[in-house]
PDB file of N, CA and C in Angstrom:
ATOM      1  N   UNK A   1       0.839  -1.156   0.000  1.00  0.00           N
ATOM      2  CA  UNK A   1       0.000   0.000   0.000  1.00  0.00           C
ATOM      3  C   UNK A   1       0.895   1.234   0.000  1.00  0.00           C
ATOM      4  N   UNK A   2       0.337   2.297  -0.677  1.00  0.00           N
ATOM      5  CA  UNK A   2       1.014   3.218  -0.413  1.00  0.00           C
ATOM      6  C   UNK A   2       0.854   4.403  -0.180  1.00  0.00           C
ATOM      7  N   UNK A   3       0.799   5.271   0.843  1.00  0.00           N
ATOM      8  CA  UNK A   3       0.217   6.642   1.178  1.00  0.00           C
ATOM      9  C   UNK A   3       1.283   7.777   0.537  1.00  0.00           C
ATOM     10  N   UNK A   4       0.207   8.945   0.622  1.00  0.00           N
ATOM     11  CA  UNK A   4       0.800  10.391  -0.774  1.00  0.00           C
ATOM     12  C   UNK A   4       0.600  11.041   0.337  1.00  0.00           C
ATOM     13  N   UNK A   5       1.700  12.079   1.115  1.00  0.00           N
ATOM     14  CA  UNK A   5       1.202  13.140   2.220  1.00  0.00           C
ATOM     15  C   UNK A   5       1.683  13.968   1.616  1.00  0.00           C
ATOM     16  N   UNK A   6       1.161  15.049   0.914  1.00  0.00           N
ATOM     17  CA  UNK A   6       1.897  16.363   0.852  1.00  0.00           C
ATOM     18  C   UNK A   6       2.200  17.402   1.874  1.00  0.00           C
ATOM     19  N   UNK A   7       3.260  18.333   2.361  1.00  0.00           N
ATOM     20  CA  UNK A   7       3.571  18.747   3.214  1.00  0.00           C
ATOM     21  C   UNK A   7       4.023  20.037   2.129  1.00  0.00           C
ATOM     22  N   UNK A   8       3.485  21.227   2.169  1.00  0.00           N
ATOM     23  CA  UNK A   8       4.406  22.181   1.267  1.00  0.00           C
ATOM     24  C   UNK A   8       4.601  21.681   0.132  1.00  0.00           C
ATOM     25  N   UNK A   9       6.300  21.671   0.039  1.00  0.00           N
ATOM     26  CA  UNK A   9       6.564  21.333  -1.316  1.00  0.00           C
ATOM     27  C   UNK A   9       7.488  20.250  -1.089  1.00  0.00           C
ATOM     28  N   UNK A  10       7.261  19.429  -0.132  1.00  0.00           N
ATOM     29  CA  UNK A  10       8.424  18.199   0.478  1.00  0.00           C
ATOM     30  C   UNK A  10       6.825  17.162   0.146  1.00  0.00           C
ATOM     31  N   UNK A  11       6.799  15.939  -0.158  1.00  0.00           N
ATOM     32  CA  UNK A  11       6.188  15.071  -0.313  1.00  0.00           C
ATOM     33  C   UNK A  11       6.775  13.802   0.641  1.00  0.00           C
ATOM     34  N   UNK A  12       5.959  13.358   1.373  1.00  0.00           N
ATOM     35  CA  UNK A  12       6.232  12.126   1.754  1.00  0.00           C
ATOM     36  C   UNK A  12       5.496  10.615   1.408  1.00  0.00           C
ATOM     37  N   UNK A  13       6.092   9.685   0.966  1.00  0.00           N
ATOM     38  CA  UNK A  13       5.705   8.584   0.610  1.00  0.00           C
ATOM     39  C   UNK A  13       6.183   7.265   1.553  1.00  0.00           C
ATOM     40  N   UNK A  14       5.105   6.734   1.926  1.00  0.00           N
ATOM     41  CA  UNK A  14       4.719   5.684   3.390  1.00  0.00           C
ATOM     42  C   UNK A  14       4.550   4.859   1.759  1.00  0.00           C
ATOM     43  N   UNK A  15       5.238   3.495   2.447  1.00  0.00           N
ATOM     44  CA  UNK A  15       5.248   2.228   1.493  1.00  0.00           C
ATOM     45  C   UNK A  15       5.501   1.475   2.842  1.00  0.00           C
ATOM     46  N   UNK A  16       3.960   1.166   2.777  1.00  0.00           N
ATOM     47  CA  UNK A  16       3.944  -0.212   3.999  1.00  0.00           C
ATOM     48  C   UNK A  16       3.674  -2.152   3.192  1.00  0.00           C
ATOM     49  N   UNK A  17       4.379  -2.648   3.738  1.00  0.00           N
ATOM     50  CA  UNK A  17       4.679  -4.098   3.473  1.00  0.00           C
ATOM     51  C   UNK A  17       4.227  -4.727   3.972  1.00  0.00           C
ATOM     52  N   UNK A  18       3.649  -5.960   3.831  1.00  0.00           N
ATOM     53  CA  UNK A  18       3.204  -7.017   4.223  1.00  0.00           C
ATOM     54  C   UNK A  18       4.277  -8.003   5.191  1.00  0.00           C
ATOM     55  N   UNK A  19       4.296  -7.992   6.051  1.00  0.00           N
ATOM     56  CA  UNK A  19       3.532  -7.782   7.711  1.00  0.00           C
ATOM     57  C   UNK A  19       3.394  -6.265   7.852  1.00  0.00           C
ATOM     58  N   UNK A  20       2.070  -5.095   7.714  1.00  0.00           N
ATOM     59  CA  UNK A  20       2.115  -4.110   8.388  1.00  0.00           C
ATOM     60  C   UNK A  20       2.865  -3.401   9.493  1.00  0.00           C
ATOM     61  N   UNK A  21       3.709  -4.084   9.894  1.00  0.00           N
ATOM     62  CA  UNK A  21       4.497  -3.567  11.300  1.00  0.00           C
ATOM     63  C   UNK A  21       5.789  -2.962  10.175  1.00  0.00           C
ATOM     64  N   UNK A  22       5.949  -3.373   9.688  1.00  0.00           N
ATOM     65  CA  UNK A  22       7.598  -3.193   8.664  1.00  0.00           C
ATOM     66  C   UNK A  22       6.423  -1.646   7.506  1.00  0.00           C
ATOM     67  N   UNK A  23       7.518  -0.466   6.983  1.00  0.00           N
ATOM     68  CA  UNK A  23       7.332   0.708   6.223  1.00  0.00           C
ATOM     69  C   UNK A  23       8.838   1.348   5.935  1.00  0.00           C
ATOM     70  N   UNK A  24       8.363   1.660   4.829  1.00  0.00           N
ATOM     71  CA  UNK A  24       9.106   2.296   4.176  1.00  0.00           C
ATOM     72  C   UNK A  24       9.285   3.889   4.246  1.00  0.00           C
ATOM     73  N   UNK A  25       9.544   4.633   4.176  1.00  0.00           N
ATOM     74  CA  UNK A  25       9.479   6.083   3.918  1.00  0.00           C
ATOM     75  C   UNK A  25      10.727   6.790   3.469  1.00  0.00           C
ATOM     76  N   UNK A  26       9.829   7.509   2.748  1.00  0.00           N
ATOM     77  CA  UNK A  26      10.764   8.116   1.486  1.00  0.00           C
ATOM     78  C   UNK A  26      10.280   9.508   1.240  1.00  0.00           C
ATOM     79  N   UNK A  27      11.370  10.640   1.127  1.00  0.00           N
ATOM     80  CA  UNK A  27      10.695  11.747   0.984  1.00  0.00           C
ATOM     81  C   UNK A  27      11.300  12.825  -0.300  1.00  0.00           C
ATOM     82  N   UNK A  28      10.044  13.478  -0.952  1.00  0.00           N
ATOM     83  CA  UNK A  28      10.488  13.773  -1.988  1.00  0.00           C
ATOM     84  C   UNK A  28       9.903  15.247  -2.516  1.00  0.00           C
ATOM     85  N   UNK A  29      10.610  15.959  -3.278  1.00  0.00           N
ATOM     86  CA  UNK A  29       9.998  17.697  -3.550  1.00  0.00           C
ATOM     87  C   UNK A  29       8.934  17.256  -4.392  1.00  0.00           C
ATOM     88  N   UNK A  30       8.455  18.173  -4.135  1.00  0.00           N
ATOM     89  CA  UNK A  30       7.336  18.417  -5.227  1.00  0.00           C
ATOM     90  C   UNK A  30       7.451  18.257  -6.850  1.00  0.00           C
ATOM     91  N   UNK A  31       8.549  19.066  -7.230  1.00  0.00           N
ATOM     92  CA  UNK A  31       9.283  18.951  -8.665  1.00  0.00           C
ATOM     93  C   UNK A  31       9.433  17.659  -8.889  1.00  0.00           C
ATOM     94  N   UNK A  32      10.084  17.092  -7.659  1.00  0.00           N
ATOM     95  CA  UNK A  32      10.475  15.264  -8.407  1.00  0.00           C
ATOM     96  C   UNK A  32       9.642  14.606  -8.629  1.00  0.00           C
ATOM     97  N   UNK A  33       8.579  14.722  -7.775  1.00  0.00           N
ATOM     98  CA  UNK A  33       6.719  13.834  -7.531  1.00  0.00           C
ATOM     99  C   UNK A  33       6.038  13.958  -9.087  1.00  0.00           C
ATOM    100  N   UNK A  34       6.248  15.661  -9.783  1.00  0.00           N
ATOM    101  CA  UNK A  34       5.153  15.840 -10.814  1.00  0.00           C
ATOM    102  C   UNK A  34       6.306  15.068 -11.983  1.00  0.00           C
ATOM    103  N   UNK A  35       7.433  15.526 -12.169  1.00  0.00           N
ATOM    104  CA  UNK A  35       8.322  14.635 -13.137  1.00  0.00           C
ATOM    105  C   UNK A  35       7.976  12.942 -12.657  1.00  0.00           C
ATOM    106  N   UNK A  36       8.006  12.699 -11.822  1.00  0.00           N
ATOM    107  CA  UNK A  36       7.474  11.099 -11.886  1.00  0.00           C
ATOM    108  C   UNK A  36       6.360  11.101 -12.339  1.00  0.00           C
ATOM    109  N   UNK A  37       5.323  11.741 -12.530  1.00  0.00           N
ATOM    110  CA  UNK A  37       4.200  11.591 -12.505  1.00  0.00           C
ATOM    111  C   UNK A  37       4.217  11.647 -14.249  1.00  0.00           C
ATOM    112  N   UNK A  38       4.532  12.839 -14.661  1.00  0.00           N
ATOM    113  CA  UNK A  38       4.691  12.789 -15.607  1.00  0.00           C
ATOM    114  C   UNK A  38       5.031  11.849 -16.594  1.00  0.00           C
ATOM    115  N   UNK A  39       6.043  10.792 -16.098  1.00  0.00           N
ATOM    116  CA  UNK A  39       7.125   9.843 -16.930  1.00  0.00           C
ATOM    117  C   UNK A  39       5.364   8.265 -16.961  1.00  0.00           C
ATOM    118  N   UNK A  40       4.990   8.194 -15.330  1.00  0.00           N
ATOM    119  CA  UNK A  40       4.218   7.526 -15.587  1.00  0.00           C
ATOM    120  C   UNK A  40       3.243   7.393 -16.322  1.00  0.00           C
ATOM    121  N   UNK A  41       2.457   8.857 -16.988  1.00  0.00           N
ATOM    122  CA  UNK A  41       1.495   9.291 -17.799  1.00  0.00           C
ATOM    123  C   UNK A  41       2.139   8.374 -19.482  1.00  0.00           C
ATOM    124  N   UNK A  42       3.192   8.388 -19.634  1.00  0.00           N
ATOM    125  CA  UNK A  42       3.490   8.221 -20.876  1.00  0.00           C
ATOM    126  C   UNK A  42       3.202   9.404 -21.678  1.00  0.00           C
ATOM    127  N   UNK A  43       2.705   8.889 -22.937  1.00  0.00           N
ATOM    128  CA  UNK A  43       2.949  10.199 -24.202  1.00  0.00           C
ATOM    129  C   UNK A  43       2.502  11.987 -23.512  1.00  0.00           C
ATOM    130  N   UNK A  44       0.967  11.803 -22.748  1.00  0.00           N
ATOM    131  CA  UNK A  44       0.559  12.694 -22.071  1.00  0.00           C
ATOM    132  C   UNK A  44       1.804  13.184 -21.415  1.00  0.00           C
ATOM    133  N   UNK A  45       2.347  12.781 -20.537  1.00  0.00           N
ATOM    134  CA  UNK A  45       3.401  13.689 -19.587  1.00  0.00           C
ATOM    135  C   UNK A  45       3.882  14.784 -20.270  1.00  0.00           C
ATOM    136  N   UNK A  46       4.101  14.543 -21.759  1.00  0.00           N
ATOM    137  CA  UNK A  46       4.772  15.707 -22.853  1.00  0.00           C
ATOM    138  C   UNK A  46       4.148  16.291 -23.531  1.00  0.00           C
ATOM    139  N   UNK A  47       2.599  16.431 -23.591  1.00  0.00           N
ATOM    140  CA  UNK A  47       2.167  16.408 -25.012  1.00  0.00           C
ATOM    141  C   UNK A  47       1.168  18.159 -24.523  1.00  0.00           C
ATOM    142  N   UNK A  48       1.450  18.982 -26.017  1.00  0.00           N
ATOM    143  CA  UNK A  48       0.584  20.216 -25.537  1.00  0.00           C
ATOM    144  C   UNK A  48      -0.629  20.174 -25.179  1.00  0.00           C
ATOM    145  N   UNK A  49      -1.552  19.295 -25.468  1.00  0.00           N
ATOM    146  CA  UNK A  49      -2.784  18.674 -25.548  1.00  0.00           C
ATOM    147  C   UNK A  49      -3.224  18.270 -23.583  1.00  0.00           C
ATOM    148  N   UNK A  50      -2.546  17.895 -23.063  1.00  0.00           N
ATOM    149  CA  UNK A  50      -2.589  18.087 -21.912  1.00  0.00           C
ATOM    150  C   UNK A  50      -2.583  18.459 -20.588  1.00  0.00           C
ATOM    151  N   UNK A  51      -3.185  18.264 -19.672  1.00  0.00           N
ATOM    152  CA  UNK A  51      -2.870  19.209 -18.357  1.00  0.00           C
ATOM    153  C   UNK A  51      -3.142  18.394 -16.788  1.00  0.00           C
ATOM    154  N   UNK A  52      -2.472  18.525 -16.153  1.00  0.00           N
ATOM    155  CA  UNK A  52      -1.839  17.935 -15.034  1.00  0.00           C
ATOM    156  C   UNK A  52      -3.380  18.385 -13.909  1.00  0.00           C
ATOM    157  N   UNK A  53      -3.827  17.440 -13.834  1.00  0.00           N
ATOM    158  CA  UNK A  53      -5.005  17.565 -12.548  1.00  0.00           C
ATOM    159  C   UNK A  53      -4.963  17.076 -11.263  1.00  0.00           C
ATOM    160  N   UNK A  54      -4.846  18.020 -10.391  1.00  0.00           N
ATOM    161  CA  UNK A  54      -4.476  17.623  -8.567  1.00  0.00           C
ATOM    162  C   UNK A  54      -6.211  17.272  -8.544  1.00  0.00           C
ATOM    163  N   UNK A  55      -6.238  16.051  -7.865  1.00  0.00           N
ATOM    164  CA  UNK A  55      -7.595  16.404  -6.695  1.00  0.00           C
ATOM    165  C   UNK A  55      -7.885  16.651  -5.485  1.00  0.00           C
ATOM    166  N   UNK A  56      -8.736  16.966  -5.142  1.00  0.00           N
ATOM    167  CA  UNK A  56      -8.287  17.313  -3.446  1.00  0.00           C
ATOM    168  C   UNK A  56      -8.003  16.397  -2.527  1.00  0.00           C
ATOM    169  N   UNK A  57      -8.117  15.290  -2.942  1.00  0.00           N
ATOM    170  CA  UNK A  57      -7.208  13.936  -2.353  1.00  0.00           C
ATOM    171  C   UNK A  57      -6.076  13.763  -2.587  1.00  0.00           C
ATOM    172  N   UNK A  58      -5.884  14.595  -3.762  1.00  0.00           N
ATOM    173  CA  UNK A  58      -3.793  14.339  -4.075  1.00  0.00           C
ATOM    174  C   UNK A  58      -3.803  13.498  -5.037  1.00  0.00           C
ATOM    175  N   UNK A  59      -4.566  12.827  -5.537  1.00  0.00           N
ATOM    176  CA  UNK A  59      -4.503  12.231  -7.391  1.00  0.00           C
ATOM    177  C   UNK A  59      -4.383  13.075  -7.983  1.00  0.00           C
ATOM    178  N   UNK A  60      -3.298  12.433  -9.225  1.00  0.00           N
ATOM    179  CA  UNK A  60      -3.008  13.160 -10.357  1.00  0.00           C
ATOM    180  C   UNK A  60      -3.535  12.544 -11.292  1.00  0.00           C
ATOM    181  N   UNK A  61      -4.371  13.387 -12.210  1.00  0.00           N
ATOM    182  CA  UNK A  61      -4.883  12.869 -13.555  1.00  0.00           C
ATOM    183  C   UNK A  61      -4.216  13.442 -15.028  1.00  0.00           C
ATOM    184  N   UNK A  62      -4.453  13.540 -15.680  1.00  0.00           N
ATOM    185  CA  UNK A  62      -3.979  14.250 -17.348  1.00  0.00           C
ATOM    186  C   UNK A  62      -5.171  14.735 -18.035  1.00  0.00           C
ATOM    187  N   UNK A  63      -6.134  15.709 -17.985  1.00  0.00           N
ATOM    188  CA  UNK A  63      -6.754  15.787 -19.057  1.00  0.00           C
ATOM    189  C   UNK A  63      -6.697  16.461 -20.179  1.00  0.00           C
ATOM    190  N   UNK A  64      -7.415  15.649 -21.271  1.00  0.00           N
ATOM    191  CA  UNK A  64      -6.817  15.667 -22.703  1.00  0.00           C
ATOM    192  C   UNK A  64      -7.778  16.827 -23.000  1.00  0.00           C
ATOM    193  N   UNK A  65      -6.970  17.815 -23.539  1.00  0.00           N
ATOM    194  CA  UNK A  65      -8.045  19.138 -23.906  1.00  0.00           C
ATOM    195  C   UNK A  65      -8.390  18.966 -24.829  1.00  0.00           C
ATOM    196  N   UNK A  66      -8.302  18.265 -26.144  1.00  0.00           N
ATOM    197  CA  UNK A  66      -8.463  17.605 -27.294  1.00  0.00           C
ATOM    198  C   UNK A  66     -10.053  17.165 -27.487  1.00  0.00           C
ATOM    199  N   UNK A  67     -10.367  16.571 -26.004  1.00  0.00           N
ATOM    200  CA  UNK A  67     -11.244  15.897 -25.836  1.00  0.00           C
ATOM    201  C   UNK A  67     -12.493  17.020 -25.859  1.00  0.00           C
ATOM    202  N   UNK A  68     -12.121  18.147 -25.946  1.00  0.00           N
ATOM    203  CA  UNK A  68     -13.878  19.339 -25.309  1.00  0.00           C
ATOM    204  C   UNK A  68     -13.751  19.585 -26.919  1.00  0.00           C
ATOM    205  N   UNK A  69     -13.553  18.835 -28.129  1.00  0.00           N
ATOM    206  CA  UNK A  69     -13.574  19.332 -29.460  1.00  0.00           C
ATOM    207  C   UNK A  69     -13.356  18.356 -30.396  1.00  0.00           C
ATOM    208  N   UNK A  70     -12.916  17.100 -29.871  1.00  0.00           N
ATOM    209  CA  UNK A  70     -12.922  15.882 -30.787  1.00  0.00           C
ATOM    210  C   UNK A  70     -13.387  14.621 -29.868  1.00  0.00           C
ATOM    211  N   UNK A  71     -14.111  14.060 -30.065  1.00  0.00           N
ATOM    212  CA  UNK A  71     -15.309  12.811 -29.378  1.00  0.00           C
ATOM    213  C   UNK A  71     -14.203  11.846 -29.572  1.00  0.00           C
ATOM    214  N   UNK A  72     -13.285  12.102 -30.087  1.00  0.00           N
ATOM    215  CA  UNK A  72     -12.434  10.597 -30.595  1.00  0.00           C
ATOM    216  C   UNK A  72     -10.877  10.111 -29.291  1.00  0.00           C
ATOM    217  N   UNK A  73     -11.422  11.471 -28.491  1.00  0.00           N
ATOM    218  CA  UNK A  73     -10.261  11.357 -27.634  1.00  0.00           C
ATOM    219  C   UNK A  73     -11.086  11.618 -26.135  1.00  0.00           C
ATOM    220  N   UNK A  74     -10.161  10.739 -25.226  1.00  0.00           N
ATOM    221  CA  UNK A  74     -10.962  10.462 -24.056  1.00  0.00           C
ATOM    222  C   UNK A  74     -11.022  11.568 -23.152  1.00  0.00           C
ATOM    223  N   UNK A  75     -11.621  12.217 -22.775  1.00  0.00           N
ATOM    224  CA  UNK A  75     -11.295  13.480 -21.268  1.00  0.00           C
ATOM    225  C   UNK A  75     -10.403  13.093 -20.972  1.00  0.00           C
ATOM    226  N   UNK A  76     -10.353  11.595 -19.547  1.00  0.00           N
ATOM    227  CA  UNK A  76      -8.888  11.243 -18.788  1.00  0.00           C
ATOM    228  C   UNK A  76      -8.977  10.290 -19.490  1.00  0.00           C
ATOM    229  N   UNK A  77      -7.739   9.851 -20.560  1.00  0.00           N
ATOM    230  CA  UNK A  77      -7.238   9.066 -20.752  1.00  0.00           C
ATOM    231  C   UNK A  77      -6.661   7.784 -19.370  1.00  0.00           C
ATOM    232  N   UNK A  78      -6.782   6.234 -20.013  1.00  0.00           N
ATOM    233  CA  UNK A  78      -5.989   5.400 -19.025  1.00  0.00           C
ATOM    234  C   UNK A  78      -4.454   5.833 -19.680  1.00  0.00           C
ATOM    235  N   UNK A  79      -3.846   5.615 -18.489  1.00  0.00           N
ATOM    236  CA  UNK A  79      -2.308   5.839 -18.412  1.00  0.00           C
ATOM    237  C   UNK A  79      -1.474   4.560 -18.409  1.00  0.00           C
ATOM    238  N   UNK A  80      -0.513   4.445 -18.742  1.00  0.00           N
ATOM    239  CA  UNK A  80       0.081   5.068 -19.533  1.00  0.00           C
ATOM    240  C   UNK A  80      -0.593   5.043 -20.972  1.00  0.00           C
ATOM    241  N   UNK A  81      -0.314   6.351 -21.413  1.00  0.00           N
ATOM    242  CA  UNK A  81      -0.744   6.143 -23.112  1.00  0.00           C
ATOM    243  C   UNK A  81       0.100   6.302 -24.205  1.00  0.00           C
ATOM    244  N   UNK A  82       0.399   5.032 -24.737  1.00  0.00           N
ATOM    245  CA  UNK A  82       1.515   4.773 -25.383  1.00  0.00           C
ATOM    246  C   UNK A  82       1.685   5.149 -27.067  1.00  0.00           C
ATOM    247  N   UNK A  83       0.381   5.357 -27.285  1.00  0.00           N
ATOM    248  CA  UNK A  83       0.156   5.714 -29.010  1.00  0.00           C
ATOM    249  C   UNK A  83      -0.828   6.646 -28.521  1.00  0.00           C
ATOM    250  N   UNK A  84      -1.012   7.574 -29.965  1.00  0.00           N
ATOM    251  CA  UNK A  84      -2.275   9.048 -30.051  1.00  0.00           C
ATOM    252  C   UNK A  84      -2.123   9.572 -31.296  1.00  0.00           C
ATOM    253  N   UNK A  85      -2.897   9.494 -31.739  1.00  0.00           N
ATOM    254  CA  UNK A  85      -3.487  10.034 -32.882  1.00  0.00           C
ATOM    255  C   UNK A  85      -3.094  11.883 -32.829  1.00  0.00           C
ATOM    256  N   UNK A  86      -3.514  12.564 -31.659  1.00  0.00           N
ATOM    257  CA  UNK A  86      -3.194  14.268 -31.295  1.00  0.00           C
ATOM    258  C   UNK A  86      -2.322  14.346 -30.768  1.00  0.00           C
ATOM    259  N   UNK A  87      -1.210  13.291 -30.635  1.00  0.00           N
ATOM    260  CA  UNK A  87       0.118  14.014 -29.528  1.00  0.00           C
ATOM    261  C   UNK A  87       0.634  14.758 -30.398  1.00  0.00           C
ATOM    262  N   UNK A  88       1.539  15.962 -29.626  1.00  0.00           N
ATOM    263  CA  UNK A  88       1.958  16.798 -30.117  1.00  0.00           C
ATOM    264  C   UNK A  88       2.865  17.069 -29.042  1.00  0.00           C
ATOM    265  N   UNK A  89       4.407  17.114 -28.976  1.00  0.00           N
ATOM    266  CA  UNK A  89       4.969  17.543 -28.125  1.00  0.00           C
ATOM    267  C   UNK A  89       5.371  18.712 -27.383  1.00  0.00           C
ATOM    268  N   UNK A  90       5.291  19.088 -26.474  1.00  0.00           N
ATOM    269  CA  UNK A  90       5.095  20.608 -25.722  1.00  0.00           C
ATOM    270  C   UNK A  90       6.249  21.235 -26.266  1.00  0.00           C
ATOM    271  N   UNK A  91       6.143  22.543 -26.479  1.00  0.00           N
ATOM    272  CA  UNK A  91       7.610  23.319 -26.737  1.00  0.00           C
ATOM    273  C   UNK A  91       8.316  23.320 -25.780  1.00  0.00           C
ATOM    274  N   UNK A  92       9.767  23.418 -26.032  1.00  0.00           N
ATOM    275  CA  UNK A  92      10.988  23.497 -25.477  1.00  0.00           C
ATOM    276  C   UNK A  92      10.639  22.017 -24.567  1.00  0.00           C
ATOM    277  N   UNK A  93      10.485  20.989 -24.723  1.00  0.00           N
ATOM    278  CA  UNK A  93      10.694  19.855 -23.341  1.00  0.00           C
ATOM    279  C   UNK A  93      12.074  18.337 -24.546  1.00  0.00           C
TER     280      UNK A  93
END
């Protein structure tokens, strides 16, 4: 299991193991959290077509702006998304 605490801009990540008594913790900036996040998104992480959604639980989603103008592309895409018809890569990345 794994818990997301944001604190500021320091992130902490609880990775508890099976026997529950044993955890992990690991702590990480903010910058490093959305670049992971990013890499996990696949094509989305790069693409102009997209945008990075916090919820107020601390999930990150991608939605495809593509999608409020072409039916052929999903709002939130499943991740990773490895092929696309609209990727387009962001300037300067």
């Amino acid at each position: 299991m794994l818990i997301l605490v944001a604190a500021s801009e320091l992130h902490f990540i609880l990775t508890i193991t099976a026997p529950t008594h044993c955890a992990i913790l690991t702590f990480m900036h903010a910058a490093q959290q959305q670049t992971q996040d990013s890499r996990s998104a696949g094509l989305c992480g790069d693409c102009r077509h997209s945008r990075r959604v916090r919820s107020a639980h601390g999930s990150v989603f991608f939605l495809c702006q593509l999608s409020l103008t072409d039916p052929r592309f999903p709002k939130y895409p499943r991740l990773p998304v490895l092929s696309c018809d609209g990727y387009e890569k962001k300037p300067g990345r």
